[in-house]
C-alpha atoms as a PDB file:
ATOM      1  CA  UNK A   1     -14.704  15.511  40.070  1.00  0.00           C
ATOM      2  CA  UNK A   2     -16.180  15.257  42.904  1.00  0.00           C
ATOM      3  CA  UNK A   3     -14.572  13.240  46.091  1.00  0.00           C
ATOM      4  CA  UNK A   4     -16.414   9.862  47.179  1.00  0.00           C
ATOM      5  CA  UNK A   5     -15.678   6.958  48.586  1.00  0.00           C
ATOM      6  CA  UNK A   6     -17.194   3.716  48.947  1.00  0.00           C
ATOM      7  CA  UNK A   7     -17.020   2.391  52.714  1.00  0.00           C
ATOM      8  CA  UNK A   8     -14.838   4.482  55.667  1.00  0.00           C
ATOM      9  CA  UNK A   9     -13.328   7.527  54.993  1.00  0.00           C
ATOM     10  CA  UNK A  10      -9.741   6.447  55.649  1.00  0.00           C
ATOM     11  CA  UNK A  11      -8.941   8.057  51.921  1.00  0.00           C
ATOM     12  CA  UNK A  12     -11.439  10.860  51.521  1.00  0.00           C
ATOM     13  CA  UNK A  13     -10.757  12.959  54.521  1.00  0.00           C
ATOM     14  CA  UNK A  14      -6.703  13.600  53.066  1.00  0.00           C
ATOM     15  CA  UNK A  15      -6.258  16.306  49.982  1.00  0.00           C
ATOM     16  CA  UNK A  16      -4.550  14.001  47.948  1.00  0.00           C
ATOM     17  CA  UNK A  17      -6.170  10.492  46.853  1.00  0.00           C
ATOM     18  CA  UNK A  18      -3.840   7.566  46.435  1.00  0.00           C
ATOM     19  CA  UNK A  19      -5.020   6.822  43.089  1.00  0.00           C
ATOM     20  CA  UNK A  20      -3.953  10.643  42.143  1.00  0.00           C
ATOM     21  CA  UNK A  21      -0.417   9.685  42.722  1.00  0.00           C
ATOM     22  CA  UNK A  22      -0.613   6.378  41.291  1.00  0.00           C
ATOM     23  CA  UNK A  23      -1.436   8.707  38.162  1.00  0.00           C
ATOM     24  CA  UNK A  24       1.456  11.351  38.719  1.00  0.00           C
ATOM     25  CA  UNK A  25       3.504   8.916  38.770  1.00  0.00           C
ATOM     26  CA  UNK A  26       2.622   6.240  36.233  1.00  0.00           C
ATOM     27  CA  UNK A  27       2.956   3.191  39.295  1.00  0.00           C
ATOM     28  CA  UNK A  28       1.878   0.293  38.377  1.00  0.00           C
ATOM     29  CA  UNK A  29      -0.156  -2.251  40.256  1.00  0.00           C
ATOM     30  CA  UNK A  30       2.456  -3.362  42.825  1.00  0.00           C
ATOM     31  CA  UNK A  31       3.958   0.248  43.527  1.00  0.00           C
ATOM     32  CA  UNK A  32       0.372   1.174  43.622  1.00  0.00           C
ATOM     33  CA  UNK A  33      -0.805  -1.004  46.345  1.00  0.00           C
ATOM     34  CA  UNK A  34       2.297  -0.400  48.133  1.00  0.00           C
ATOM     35  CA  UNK A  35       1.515   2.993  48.376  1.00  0.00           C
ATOM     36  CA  UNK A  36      -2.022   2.534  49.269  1.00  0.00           C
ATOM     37  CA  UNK A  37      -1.711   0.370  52.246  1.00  0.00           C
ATOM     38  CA  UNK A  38       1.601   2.266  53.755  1.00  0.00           C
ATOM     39  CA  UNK A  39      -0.863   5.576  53.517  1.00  0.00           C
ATOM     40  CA  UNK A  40      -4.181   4.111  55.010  1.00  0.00           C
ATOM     41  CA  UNK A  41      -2.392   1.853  57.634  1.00  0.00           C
ATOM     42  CA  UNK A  42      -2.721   4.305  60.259  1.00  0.00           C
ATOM     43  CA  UNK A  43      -6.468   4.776  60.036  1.00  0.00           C
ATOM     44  CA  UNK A  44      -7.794   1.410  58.786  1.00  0.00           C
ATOM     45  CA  UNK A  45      -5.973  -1.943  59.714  1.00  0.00           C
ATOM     46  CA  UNK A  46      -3.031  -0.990  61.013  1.00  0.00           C
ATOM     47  CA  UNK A  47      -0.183  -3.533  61.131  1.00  0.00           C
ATOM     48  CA  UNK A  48      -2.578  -6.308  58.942  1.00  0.00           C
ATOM     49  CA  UNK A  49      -2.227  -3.492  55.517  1.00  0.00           C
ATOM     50  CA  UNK A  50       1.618  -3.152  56.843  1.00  0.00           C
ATOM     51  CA  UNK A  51       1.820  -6.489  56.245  1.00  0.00           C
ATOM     52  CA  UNK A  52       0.213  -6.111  52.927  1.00  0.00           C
ATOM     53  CA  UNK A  53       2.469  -3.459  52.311  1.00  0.00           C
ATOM     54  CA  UNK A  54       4.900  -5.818  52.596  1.00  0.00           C
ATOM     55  CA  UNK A  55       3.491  -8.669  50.770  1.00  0.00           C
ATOM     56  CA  UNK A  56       3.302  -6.710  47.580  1.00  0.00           C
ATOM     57  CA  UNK A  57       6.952  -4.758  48.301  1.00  0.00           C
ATOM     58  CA  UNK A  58       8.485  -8.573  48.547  1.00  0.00           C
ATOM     59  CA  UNK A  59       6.576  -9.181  44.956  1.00  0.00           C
ATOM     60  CA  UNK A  60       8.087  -6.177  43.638  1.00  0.00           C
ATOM     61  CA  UNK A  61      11.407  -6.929  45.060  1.00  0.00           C
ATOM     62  CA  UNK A  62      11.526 -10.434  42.998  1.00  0.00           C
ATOM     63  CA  UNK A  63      10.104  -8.636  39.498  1.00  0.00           C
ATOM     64  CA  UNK A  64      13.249  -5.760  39.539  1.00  0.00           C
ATOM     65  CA  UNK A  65      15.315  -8.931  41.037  1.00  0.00           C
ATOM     66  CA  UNK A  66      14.957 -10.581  37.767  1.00  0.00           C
ATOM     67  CA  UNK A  67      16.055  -7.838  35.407  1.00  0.00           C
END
């Protein structure tokens, strides 16, 4: 399939797409969007998708919490 990606290029320029991993690794949505902000941090919003990062880590905390 061929690599594309709708606005920047903050996930097209690396070898490996997020979603690819997502895949590999059967995350779901909150490990997912973990993943994705703490890998395109550094080239889109910086500390703003950190604290996304976060946001959705906390989220994920309180699910497994409950188990």
């Amino acid at each position: 399939m061929k690599q594309k990606q709708i606005g920047g290029n903050h996930y097209i320029k690396h070898k490996i797409q997020v979603w690819d991993i997502v895949d590999e690794y059967n995350l779901d949505f909150y490990e997912g969007n973990i993943l994705k902000y703490l890998l395109r941090y550094k080239d889109k919003n910086g500390v703003e998708d950190l604290k996304k990062m976060q946001h959705y880590l906390e989220k994920l905390i309180e699910r497994e919490s409950k188990k």
